[in-house]
Structures are given as C-alpha cells and as structure tokens.
Protein backbone atom coordinates (compact mmCIF):
# COMPACT_ATOMS: atom_id res chain seq x y z
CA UNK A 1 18.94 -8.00 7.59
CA UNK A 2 17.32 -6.01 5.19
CA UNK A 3 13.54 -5.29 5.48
CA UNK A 4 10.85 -3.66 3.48
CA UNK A 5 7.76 -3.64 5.07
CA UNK A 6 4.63 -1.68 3.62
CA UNK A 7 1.72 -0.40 5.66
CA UNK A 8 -1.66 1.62 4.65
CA UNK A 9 -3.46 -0.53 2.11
CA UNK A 10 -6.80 -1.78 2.47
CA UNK A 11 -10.46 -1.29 1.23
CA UNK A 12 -11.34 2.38 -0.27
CA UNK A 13 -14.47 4.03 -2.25
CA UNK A 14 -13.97 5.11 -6.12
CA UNK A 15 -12.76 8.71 -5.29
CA UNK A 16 -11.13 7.96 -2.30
CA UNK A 17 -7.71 8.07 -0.92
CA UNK A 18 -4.91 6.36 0.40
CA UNK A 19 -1.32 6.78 1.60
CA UNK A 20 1.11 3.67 1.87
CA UNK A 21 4.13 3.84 3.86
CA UNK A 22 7.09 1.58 3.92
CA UNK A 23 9.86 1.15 6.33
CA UNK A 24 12.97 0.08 5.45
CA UNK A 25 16.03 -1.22 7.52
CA UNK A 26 19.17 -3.18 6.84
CA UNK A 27 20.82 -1.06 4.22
CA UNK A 28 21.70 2.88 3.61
CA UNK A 29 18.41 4.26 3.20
CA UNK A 30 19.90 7.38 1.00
CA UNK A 31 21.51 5.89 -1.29
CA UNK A 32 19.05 3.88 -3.10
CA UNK A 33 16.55 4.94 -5.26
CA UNK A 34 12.85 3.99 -3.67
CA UNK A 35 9.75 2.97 -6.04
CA UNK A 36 6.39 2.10 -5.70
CA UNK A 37 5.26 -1.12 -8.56
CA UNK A 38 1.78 -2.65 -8.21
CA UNK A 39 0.26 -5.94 -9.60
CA UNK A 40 -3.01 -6.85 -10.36
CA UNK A 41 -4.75 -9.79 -10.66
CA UNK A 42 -4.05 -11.65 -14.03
CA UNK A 43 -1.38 -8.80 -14.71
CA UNK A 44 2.32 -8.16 -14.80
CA UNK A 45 4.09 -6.12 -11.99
CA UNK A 46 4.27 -2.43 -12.93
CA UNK A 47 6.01 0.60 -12.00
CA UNK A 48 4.03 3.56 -10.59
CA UNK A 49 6.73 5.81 -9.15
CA UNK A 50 9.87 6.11 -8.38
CA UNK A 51 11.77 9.25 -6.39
CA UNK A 52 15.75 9.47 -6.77
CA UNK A 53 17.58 8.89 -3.65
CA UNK A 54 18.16 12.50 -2.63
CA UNK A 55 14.17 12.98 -3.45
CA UNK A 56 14.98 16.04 -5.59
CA UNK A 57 12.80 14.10 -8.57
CA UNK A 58 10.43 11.36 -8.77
CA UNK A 59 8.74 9.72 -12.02
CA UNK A 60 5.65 8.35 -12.41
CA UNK A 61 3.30 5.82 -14.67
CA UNK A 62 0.79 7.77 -17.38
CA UNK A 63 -2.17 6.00 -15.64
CA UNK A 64 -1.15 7.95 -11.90
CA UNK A 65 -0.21 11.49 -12.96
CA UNK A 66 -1.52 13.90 -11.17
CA UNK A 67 -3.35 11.51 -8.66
CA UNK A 68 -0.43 10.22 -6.75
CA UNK A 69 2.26 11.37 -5.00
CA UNK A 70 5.94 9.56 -4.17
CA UNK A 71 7.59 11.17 -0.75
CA UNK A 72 10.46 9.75 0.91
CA UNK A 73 11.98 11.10 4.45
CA UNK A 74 15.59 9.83 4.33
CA UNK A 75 15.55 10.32 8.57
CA UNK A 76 12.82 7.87 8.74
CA UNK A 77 13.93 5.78 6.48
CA UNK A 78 10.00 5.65 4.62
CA UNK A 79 8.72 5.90 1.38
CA UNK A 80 5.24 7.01 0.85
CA UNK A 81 2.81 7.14 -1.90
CA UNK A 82 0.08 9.22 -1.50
CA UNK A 83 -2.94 7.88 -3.32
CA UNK A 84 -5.70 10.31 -4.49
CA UNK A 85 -8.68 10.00 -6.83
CA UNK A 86 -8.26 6.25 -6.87
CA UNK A 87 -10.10 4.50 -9.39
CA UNK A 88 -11.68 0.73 -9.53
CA UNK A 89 -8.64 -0.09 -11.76
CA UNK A 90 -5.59 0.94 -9.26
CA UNK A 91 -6.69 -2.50 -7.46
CA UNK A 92 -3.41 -4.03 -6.89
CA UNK A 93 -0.71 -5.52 -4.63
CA UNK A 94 1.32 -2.58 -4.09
CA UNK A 95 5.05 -3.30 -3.63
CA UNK A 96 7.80 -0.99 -2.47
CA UNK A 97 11.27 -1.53 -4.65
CA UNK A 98 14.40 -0.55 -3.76
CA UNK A 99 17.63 -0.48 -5.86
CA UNK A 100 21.02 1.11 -4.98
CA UNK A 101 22.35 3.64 -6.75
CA UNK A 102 25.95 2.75 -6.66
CA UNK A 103 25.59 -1.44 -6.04
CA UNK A 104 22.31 -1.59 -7.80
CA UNK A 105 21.22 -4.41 -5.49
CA UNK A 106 17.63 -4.46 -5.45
CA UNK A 107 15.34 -4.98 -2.79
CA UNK A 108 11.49 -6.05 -2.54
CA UNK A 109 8.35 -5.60 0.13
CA UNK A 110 5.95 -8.29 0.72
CA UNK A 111 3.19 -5.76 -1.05
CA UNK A 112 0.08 -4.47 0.95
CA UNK A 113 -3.16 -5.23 -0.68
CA UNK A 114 -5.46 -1.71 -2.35
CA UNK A 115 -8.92 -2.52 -3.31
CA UNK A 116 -10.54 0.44 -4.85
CA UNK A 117 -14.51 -0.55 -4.79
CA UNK A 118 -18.11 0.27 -4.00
C-alpha cells in the first residue's frame, strides 16, 4: 500500500521557519522523482520544488528561490522542504508528489496545513 504522509506544518511568524517531512512507503523510494506543490485558499495547486530521484538536482518555483530548500534521504525514504524566510503569502496546504521515473505513476500526500501569520 502506498503511503505519503507529511509532517511539520503548522502556525509560524512572518520571518520564520519551517521544515516538512514526508514519509513514504509502498513503492521504490529511488526511483521516483519527489516534489513539494502547495494550494492556497481560492487558488490552484502549484509546484514549489521538485529534486530528481538520485537528488543530484532539484528545481524550484520563482516565488521560493533562495528561501527554501528540497532534501531527500533515499535510506529513509523522506522528502523534506526546508522553509526559511516564510512570508504571509506561502499560506498553503502543502502536498508531497511523487511520480516514477520509469512508470510515471504518480502519487499524492494528504497535505499538512502552513499558516505564515502574526
């Protein structure tokens, strides 16, 4: 059975920061590229990064440059965004994506909540 399941959102100060993990299971960890997408309220789901299965390279949205940070330990089996400088409009459902390389089956987390607020 395959499982996503993110961990490390929650409630954080303009400035602050934030790392999200997400454990997978059920499928071969390494060979599927891993992403991060968010949503936010009254928007469409976006991509913020992405890191290639080997984690040589990763990708990442304009709006997150230099403020985050897509990891991946391939022994674990986890993804992780590290979230710095966050900003009142990174508020999202953050969602961990995962999409094989070779099958290109794709894969989806249930999304752990970021508020970025006063």
């Amino acid at each position: 059975q395959v499982q996503l399941v993110e961990s490390g959102g929650g409630l954080v100060q303009p400035g602050g920061s934030l790392r999200l993990s997400c454990a997978a299971s059920g499928f071969t960890f390494s060979s599927y590229v891993m992403s991060w997408y968010r949503q936010a309220p009254g928007k469409e789901r976006e991509l913020v990064a992405a890191s290639t299965s080997a984690g040589v390279s990763a990708n990442y949205a304009d709006s997150v440059k230099g403020r985050f940070t897509i990891s991946r330990d391939n022994a674990k089996n986890t993804v992780y965004l590290q979230m710095n400088s966050l900003k009142p409009e990174d508020t999202a459902v953050y969602y961990c994506n995962a999409v094989g390389v070779l099958n290109l089956r794709r894969y989806w987390g249930q999304g752990t909540l970021v508020t970025v607020s006063e």
